[in-house]
C-alpha atoms as a PDB file:
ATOM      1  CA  UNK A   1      22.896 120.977 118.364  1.00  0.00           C
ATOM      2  CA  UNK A   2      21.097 117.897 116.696  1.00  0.00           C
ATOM      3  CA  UNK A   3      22.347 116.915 113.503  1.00  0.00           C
ATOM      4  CA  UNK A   4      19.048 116.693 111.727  1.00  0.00           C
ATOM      5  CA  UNK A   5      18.738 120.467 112.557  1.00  0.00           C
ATOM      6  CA  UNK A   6      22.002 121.135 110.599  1.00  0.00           C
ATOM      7  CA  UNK A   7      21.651 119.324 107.615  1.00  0.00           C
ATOM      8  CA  UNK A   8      17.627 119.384 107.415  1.00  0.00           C
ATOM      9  CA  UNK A   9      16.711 115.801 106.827  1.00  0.00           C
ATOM     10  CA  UNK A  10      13.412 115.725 109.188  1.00  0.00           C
ATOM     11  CA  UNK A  11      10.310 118.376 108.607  1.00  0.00           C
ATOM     12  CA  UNK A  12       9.915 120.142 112.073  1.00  0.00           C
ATOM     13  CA  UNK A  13       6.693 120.163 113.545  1.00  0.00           C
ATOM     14  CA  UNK A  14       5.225 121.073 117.011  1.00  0.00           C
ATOM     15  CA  UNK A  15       5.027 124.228 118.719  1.00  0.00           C
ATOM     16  CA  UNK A  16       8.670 125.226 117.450  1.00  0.00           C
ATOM     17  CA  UNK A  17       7.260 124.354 113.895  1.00  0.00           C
ATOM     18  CA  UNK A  18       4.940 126.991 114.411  1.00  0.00           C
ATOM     19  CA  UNK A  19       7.187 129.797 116.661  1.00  0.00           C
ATOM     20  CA  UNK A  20       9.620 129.456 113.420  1.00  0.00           C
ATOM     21  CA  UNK A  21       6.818 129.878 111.059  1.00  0.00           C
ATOM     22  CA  UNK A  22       5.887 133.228 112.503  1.00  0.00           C
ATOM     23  CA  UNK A  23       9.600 134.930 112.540  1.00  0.00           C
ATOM     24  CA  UNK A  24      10.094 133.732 109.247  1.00  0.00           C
ATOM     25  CA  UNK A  25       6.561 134.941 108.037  1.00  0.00           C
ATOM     26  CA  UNK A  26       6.878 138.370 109.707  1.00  0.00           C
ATOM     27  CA  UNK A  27      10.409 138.584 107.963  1.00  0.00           C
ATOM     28  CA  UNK A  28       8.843 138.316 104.671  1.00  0.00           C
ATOM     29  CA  UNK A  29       6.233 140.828 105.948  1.00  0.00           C
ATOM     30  CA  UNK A  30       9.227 143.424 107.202  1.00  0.00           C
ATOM     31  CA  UNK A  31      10.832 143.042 104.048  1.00  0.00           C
ATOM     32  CA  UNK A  32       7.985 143.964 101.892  1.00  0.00           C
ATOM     33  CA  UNK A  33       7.579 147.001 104.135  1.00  0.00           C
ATOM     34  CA  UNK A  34      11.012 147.806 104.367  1.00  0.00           C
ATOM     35  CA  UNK A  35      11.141 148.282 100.288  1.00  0.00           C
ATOM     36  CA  UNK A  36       7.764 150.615 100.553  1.00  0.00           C
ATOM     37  CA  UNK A  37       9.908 152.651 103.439  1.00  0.00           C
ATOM     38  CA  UNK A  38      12.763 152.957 100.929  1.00  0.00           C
ATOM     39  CA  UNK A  39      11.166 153.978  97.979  1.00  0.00           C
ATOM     40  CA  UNK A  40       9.358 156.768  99.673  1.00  0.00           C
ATOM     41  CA  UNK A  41      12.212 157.919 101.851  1.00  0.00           C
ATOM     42  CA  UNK A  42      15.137 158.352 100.546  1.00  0.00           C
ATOM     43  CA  UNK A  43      15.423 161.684  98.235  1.00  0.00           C
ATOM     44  CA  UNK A  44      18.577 160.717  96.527  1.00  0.00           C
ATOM     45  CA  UNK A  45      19.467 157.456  95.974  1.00  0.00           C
ATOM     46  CA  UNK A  46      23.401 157.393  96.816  1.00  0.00           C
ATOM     47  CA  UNK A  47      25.839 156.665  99.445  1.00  0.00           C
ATOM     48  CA  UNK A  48      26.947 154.068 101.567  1.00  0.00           C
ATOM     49  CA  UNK A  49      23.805 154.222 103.883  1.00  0.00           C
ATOM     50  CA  UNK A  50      21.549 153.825 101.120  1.00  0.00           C
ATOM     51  CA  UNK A  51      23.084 150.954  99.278  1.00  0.00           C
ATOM     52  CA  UNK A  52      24.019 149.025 103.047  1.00  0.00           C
ATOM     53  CA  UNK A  53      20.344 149.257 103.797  1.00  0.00           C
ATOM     54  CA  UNK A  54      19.317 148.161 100.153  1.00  0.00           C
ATOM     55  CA  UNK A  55      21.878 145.231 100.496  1.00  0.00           C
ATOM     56  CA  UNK A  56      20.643 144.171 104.199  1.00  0.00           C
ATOM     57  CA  UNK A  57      17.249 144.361 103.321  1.00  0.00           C
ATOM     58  CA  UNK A  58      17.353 142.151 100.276  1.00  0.00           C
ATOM     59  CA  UNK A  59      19.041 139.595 102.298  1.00  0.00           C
ATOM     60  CA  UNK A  60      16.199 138.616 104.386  1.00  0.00           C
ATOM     61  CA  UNK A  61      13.596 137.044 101.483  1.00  0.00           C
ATOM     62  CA  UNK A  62      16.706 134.682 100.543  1.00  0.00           C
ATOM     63  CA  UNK A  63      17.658 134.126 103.596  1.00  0.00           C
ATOM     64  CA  UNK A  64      13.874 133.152 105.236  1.00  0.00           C
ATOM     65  CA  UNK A  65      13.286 131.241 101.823  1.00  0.00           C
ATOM     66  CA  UNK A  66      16.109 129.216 102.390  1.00  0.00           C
ATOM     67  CA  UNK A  67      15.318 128.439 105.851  1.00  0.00           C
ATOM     68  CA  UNK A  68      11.704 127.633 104.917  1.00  0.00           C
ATOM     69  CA  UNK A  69      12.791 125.327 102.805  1.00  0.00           C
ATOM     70  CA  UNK A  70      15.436 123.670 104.914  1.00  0.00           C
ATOM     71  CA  UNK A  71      12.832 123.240 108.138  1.00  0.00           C
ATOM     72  CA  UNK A  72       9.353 122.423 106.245  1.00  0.00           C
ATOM     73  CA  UNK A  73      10.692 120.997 102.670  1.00  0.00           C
ATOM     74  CA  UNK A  74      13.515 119.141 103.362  1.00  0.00           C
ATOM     75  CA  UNK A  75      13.094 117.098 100.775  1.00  0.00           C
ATOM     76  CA  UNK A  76      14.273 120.061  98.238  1.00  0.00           C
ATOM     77  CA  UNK A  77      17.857 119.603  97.133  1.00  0.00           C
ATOM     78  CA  UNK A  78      20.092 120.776 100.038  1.00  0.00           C
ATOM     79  CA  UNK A  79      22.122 122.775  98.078  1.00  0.00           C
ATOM     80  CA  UNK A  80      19.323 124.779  96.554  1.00  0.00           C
ATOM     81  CA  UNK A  81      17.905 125.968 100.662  1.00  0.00           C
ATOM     82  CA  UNK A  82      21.793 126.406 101.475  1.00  0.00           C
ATOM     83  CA  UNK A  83      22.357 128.270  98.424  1.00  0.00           C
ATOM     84  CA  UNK A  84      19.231 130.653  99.392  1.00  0.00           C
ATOM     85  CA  UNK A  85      20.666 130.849 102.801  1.00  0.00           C
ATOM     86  CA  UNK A  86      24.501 131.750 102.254  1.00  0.00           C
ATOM     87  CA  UNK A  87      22.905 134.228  99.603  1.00  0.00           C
ATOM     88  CA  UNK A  88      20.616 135.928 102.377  1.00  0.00           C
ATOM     89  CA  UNK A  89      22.921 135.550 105.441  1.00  0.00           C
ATOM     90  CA  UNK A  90      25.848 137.622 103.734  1.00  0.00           C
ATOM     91  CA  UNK A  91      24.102 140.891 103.105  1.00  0.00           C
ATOM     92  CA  UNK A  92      22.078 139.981 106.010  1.00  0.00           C
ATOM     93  CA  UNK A  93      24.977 140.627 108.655  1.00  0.00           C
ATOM     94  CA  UNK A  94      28.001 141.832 107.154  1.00  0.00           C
ATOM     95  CA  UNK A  95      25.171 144.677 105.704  1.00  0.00           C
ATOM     96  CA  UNK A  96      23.690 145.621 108.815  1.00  0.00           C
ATOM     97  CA  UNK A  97      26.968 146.382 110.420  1.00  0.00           C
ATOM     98  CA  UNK A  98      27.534 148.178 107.180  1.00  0.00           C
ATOM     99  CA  UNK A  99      24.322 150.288 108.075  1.00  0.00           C
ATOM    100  CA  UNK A 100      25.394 151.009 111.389  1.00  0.00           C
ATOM    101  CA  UNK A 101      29.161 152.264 110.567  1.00  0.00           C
ATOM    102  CA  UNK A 102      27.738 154.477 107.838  1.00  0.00           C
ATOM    103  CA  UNK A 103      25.577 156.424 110.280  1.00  0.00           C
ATOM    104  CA  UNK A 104      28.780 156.407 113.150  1.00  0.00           C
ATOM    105  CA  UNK A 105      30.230 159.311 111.686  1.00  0.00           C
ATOM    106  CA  UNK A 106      27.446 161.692 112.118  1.00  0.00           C
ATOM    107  CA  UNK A 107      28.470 161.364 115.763  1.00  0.00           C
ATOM    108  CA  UNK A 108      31.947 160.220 116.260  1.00  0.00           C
ATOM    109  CA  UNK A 109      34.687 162.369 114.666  1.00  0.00           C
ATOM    110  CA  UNK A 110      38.056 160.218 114.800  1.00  0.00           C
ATOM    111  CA  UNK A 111      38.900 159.445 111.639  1.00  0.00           C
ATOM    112  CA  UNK A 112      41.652 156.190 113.017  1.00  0.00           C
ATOM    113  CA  UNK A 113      38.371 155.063 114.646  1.00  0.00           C
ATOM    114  CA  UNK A 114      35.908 155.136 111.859  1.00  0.00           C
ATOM    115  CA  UNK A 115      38.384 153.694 109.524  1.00  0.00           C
ATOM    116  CA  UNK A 116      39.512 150.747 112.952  1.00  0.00           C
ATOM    117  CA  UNK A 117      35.876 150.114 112.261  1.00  0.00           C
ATOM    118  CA  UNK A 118      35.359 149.542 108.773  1.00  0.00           C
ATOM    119  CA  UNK A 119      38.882 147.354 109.000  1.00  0.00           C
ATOM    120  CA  UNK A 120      37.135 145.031 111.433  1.00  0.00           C
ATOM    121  CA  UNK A 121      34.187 144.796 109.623  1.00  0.00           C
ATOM    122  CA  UNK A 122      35.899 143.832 106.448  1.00  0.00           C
ATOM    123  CA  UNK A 123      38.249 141.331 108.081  1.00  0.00           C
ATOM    124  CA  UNK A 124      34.916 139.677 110.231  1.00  0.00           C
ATOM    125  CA  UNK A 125      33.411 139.102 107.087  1.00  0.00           C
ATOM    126  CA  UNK A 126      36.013 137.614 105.413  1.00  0.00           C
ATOM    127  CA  UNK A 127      37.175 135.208 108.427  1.00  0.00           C
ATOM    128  CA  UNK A 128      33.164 134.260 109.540  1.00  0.00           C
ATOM    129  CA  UNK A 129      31.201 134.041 106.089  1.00  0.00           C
ATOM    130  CA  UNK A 130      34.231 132.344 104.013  1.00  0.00           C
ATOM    131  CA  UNK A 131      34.523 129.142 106.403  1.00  0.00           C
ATOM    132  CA  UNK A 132      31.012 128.855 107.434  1.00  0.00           C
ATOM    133  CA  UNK A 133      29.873 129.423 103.613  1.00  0.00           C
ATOM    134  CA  UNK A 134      32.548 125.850 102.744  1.00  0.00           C
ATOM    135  CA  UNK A 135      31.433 123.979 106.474  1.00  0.00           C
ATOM    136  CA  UNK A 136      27.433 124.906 105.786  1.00  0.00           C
ATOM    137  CA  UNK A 137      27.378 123.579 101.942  1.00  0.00           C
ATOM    138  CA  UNK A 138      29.735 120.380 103.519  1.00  0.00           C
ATOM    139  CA  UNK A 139      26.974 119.732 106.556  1.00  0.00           C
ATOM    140  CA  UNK A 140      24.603 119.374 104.036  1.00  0.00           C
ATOM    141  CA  UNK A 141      26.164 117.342 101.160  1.00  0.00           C
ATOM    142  CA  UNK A 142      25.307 113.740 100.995  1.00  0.00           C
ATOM    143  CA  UNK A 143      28.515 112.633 103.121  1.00  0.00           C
ATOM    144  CA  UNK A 144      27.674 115.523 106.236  1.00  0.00           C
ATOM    145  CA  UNK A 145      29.683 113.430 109.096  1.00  0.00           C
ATOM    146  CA  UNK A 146      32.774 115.170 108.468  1.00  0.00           C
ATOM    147  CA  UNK A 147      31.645 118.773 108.550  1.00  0.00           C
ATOM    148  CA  UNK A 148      28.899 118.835 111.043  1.00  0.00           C
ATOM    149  CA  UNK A 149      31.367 119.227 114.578  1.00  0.00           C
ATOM    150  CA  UNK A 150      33.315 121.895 112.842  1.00  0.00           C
ATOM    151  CA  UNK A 151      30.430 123.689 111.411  1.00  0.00           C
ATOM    152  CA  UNK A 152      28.749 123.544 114.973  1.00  0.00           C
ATOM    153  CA  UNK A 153      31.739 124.992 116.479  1.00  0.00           C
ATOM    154  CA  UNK A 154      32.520 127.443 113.841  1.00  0.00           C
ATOM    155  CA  UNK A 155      28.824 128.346 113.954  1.00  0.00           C
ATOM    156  CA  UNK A 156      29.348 129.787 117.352  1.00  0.00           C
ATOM    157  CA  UNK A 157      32.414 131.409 116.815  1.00  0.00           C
ATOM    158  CA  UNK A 158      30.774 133.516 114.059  1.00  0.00           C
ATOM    159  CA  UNK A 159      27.787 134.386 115.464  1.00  0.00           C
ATOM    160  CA  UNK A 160      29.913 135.570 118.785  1.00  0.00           C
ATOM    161  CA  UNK A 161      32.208 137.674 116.901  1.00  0.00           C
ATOM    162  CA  UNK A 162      29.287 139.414 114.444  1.00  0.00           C
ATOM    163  CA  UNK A 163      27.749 140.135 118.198  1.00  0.00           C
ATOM    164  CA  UNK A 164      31.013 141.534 119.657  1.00  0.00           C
ATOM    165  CA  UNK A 165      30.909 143.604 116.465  1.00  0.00           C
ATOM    166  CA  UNK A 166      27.312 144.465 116.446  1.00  0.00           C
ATOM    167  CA  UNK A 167      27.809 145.916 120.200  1.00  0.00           C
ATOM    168  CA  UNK A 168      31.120 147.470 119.659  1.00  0.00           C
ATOM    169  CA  UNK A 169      29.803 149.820 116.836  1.00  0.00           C
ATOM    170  CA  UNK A 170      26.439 150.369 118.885  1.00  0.00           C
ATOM    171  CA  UNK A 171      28.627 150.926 121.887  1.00  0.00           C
ATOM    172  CA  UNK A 172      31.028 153.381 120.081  1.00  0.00           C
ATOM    173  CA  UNK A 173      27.313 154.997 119.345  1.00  0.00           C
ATOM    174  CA  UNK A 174      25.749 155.070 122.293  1.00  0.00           C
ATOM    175  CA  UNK A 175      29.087 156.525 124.140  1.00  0.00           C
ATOM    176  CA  UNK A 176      29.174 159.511 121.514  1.00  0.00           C
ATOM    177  CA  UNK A 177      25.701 160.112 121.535  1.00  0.00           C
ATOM    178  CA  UNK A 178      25.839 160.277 125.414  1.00  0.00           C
ATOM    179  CA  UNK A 179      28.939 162.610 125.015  1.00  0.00           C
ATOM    180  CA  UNK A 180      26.717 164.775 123.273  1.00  0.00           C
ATOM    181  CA  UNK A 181      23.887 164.914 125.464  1.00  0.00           C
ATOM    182  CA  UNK A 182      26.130 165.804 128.608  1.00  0.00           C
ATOM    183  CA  UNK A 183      27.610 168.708 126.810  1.00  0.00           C
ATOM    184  CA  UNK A 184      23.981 170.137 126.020  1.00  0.00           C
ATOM    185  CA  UNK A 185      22.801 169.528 129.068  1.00  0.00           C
ATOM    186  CA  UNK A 186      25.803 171.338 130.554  1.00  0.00           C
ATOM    187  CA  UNK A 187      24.826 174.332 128.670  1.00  0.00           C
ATOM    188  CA  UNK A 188      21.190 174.577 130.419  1.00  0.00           C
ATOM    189  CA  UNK A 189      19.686 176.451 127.663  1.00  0.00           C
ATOM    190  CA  UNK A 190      15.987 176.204 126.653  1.00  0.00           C
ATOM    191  CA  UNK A 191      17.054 175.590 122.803  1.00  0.00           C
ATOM    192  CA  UNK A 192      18.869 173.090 123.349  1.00  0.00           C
ATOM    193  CA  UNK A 193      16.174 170.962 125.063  1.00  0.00           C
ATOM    194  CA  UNK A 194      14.724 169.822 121.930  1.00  0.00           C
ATOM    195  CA  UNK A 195      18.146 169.351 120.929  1.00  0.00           C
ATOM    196  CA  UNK A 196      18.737 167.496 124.027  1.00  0.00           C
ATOM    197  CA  UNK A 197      15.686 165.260 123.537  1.00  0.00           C
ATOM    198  CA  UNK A 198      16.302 163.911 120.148  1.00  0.00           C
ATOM    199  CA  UNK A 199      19.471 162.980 121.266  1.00  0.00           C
ATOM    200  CA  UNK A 200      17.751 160.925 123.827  1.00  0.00           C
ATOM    201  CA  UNK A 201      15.255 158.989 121.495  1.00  0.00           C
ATOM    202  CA  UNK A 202      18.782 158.339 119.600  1.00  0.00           C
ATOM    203  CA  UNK A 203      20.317 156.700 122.568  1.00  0.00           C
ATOM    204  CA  UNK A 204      16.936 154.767 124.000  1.00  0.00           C
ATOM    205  CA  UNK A 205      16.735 152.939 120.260  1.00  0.00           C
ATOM    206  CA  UNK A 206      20.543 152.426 120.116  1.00  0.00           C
ATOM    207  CA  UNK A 207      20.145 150.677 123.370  1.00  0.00           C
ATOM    208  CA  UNK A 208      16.793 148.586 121.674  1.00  0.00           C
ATOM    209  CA  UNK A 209      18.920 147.753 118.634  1.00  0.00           C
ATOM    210  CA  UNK A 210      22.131 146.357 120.481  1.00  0.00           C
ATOM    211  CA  UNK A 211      19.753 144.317 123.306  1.00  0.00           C
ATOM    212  CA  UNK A 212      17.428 142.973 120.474  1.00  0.00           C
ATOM    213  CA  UNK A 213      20.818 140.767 119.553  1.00  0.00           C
ATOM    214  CA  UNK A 214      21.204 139.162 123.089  1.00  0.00           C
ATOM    215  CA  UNK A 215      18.670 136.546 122.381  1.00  0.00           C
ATOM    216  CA  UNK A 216      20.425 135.338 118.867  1.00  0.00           C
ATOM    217  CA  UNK A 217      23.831 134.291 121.263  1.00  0.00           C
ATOM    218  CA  UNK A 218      21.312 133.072 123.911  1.00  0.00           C
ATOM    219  CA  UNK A 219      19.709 130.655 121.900  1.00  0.00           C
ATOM    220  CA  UNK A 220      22.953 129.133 119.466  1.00  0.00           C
ATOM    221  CA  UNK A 221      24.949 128.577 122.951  1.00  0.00           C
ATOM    222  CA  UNK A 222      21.298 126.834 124.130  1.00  0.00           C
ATOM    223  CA  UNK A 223      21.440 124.720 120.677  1.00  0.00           C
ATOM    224  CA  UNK A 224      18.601 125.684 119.311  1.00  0.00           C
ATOM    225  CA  UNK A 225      19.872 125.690 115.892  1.00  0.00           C
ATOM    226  CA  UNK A 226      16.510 126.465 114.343  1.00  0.00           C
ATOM    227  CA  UNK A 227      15.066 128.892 117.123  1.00  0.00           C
ATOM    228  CA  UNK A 228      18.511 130.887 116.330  1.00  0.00           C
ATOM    229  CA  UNK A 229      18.039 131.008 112.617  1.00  0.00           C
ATOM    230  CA  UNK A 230      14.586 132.198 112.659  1.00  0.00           C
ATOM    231  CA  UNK A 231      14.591 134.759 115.539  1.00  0.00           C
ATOM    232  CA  UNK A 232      18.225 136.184 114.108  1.00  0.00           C
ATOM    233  CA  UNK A 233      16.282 136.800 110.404  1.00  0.00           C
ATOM    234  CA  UNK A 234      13.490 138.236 112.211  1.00  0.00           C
ATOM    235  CA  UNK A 235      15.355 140.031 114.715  1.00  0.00           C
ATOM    236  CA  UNK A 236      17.497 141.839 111.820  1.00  0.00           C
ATOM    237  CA  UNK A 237      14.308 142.938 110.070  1.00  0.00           C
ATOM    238  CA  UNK A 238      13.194 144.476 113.089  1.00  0.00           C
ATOM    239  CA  UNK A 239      16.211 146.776 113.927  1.00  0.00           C
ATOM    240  CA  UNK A 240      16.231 147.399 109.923  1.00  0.00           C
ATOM    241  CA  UNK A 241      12.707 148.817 110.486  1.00  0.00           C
ATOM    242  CA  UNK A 242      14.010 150.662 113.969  1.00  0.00           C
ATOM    243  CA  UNK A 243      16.703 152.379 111.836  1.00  0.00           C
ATOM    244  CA  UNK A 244      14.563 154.476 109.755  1.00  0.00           C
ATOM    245  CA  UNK A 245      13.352 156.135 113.357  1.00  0.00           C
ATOM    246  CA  UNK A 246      16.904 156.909 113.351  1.00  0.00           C
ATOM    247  CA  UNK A 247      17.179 158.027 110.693  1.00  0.00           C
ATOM    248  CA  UNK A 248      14.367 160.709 110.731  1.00  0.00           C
ATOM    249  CA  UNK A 249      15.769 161.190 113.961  1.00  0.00           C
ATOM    250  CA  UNK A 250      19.502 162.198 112.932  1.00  0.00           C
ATOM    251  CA  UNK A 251      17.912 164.145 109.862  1.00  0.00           C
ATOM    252  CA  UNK A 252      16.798 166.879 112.788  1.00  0.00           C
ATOM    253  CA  UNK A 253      19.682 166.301 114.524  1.00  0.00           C
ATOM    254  CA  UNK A 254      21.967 167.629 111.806  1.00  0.00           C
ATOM    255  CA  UNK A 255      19.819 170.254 110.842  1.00  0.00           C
ATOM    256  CA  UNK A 256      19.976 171.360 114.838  1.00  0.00           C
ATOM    257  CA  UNK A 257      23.860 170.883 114.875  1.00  0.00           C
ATOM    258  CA  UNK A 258      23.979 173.381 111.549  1.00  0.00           C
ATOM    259  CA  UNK A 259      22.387 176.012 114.160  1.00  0.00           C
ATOM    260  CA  UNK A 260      24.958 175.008 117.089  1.00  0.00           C
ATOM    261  CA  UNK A 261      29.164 176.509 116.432  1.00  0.00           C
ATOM    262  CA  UNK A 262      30.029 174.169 119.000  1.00  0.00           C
ATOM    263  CA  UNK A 263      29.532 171.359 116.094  1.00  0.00           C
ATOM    264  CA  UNK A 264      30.144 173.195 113.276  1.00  0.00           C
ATOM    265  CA  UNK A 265      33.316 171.524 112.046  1.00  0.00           C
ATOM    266  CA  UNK A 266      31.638 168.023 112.215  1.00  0.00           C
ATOM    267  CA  UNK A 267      29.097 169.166 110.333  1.00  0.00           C
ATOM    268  CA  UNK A 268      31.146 170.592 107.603  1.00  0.00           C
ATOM    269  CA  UNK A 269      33.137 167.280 107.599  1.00  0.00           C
ATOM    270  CA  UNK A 270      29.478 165.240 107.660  1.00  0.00           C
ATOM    271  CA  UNK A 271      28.147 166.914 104.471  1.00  0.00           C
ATOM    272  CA  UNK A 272      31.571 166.552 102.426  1.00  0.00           C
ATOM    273  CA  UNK A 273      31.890 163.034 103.231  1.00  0.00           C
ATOM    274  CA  UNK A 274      31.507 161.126 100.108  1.00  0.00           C
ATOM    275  CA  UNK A 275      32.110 157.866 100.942  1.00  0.00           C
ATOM    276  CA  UNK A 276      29.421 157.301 103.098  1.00  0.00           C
ATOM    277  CA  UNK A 277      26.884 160.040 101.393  1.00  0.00           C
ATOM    278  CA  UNK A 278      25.553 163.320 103.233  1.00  0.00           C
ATOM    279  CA  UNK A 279      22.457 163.307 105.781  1.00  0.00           C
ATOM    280  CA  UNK A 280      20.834 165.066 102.764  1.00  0.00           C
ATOM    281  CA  UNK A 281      20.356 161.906 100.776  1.00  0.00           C
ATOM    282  CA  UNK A 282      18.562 160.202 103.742  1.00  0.00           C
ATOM    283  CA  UNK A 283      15.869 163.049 104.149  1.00  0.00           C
ATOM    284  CA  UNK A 284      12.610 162.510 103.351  1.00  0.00           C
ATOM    285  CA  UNK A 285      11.136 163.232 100.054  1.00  0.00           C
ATOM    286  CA  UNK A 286       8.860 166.116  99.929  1.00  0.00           C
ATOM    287  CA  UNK A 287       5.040 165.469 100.521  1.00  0.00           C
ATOM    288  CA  UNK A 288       3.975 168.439  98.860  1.00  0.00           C
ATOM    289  CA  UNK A 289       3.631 167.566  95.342  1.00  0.00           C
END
């Protein structure tokens, strides 16, 4: 990738000026949404779920500032757009993965998996945003030279492993969920179709959400450092947005697998779970007041 992409010392203009505008803008726009979605969602305010969305969400105005900054102002102080960015990017990715492992349990029930999972999503995030935090602020300090191979290297390396994460957890998913829908379908009975085809919507978005990240690995392996930045911010908003048709989703899931004995364990274990908070606190508020 050029230099003057990574350390922002030339305004970027032409039709990639204006395809980076547009994620970045629609970012912003997701965001604002995203807040309105929360506020009149969630009926109690608790839980891992709640807070991972809260923290992923707030990452995207920092982190599309920051990038605004660095492609069309690059005249502002580089540590001021990097600072934005680093502060965005964490919650950003590390919370999204966060959001996905805290709505995993609800269909897988091994606990040495769940917990394999969080491990590797606390040891990603301290061996990808650590490094890349020290190489980013380095690429754009006054002396860059020395920073900007590593930090293009490194770059890659992080974005591949947060993908191989990404698509691990959606895979782990997407196998359960499919698990699920064989073992209803098995059963042939005309209660479970419903059953049978929310399950379905569940496994047609988890297959959305894991494709939508193709395009971010695509286009850092292409070098198109900016492209990359601006589609990945945009991209995250989107599946943010996709996870609240999850969510309503799952909500009548549960409340099917509370009529089903076949699942009645996991659902006992689902609604003691503390550390990731009950389906309950994800319901929708009541509209009748």
């Amino acid at each position: 990738m050029a230099i003057e992409e990574i350390n922002g010392n030339s305004v970027l203009i032409g039709p990639t000026a204006f395809v980076v505008a547009c994620f970045l803008a629609i970012s912003i726009y997701n965001f604002v949404v995203l807040n309105f979605i929360i506020l009149t969602t969630f009926k109690r305010r608790r839980g891992l779920y709640f807070w991972s969305f809260i923290f992923a969400t707030w990452g995207i105005p920092f982190y599309s500032t920051g990038f605004f900054l660095k492609n069309f102002r690059p005249s502002t102080n580089g540590y001021v757009y990097v600072t934005l960015i680093i502060i965005g990017w964490w919650p950003l990715v590390t919370g999204q993965s966060a959001v996905l492992y805290s709505r995993l349990h609800l269909v897988l029930d091994k606990r040495s998996w769940l917990k394999a999972v969080r491990t590797m999503i606390i040891v990603n995030a301290i061996i990808c945003h650590i490094p890349t935090t020290v190489l980013v602020y380095g690429a754009n300090s006054s002396n860059p030279d020395p920073f900007i191979k590593p930090y293009s290297v490194y770059e890659k390396m992080q974005i591949t492993i947060f993908f191989l994460q990404e698509m691990i957890i959606s895979g782990l998913y997407i196998f359960e969920t499919t698990k699920i829908l064989r073992i209803t379908s098995i059963t042939g009975r005309d209660t479970n179709r419903r059953y049978r085809h929310l399950v379905r919507h569940l496994l047609i978005i988890s297959i959305i959400v894991a494709a939508l990240d193709c395009p971010i690995l695509a286009l850092e392996y292409a070098n198109l450092y900016r492209l990359q930045t601006s589609y990945k911010v945009f991209v995250y908003s989107i599946k943010l947005k996709l996870e609240f048709s999850i969510l309503n989703r799952l909500v009548k899931l549960s409340k099917a697998r509370k009529n089903s004995t076949s699942f009645a364990q996991t659902t006992e274990r689902t609604e003691r779970s503390e550390s990731v908070g009950t389906i309950d606190d994800c319901q929708p508020e009541a509209k009748d007041r």
